[in-house]
Protein backbone atom coordinates (compact mmCIF):
# COMPACT_ATOMS: atom_id res chain seq x y z
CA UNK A 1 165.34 91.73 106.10
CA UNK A 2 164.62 88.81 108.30
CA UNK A 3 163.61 86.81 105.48
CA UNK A 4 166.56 87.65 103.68
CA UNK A 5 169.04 86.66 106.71
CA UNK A 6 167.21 82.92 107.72
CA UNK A 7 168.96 81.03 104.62
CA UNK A 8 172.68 81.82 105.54
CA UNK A 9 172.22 81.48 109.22
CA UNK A 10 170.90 77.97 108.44
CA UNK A 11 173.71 77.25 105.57
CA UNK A 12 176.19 78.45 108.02
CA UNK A 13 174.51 75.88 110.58
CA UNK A 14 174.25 73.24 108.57
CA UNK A 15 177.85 73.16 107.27
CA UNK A 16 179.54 73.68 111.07
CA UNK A 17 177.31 70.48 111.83
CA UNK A 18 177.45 68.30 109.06
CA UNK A 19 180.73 69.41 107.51
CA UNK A 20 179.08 68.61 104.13
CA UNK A 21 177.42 70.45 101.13
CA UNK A 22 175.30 67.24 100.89
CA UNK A 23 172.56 69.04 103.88
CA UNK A 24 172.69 72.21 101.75
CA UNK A 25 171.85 71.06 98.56
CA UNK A 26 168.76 69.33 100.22
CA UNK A 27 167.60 72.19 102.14
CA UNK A 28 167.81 73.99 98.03
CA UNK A 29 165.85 71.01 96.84
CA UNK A 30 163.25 70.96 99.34
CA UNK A 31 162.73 74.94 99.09
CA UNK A 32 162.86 74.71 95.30
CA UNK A 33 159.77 71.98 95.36
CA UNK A 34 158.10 74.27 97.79
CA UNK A 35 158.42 76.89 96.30
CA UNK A 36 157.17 75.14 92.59
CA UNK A 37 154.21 73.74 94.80
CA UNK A 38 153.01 76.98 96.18
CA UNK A 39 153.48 78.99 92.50
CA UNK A 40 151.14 76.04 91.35
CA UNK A 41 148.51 75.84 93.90
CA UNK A 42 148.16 80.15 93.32
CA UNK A 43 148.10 80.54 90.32
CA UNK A 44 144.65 81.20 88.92
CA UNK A 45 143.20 79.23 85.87
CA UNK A 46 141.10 81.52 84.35
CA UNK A 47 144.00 84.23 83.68
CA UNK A 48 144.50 82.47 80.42
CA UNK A 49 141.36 83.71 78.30
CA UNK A 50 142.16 87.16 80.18
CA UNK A 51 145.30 87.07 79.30
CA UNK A 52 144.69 88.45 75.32
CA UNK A 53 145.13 92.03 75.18
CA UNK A 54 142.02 94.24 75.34
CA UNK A 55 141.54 95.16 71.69
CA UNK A 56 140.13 99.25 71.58
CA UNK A 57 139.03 101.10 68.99
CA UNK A 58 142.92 102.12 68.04
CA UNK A 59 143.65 98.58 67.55
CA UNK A 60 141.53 98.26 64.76
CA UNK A 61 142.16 99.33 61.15
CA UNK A 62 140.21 102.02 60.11
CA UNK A 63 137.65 101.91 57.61
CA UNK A 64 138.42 102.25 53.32
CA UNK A 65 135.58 105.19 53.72
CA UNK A 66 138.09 107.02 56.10
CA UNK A 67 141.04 107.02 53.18
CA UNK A 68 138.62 107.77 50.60
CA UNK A 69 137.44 111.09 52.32
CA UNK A 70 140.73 112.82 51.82
């Protein structure tokens, strides 16, 4: 909730003061290549060779044997 209420408290700041969009659209920017940076800097580089899906025995096709037992 507090998180929630910071950004239009400071857009309703920044407009009264400024009397410009100009200040909002940088305070966007910056929080936008912040929040780029940070989702870069955590994410983990080995998730990529764990990201294939774990292949059980269901996944497989089952043998010719199995048909021919019928």
């Amino acid at each position: 909730m507090v998180g929630g209420a910071v950004a239009p408290l400071l857009f309703t700041t920044l407009l009264g003061t400024y009397r410009a969009w100009v200040p909002l659209a940088l305070y966007i920017a910056i929080t936008a290549v912040l929040t780029v940076t940070g989702l870069w800097l955590g994410r983990d580089p080995a998730t990529a060779a764990e990201e294939e899906p774990d292949r059980g025995p269901a996944d497989h096709a089952a043998p010719a044997t199995a048909c021919a037992k019928r």
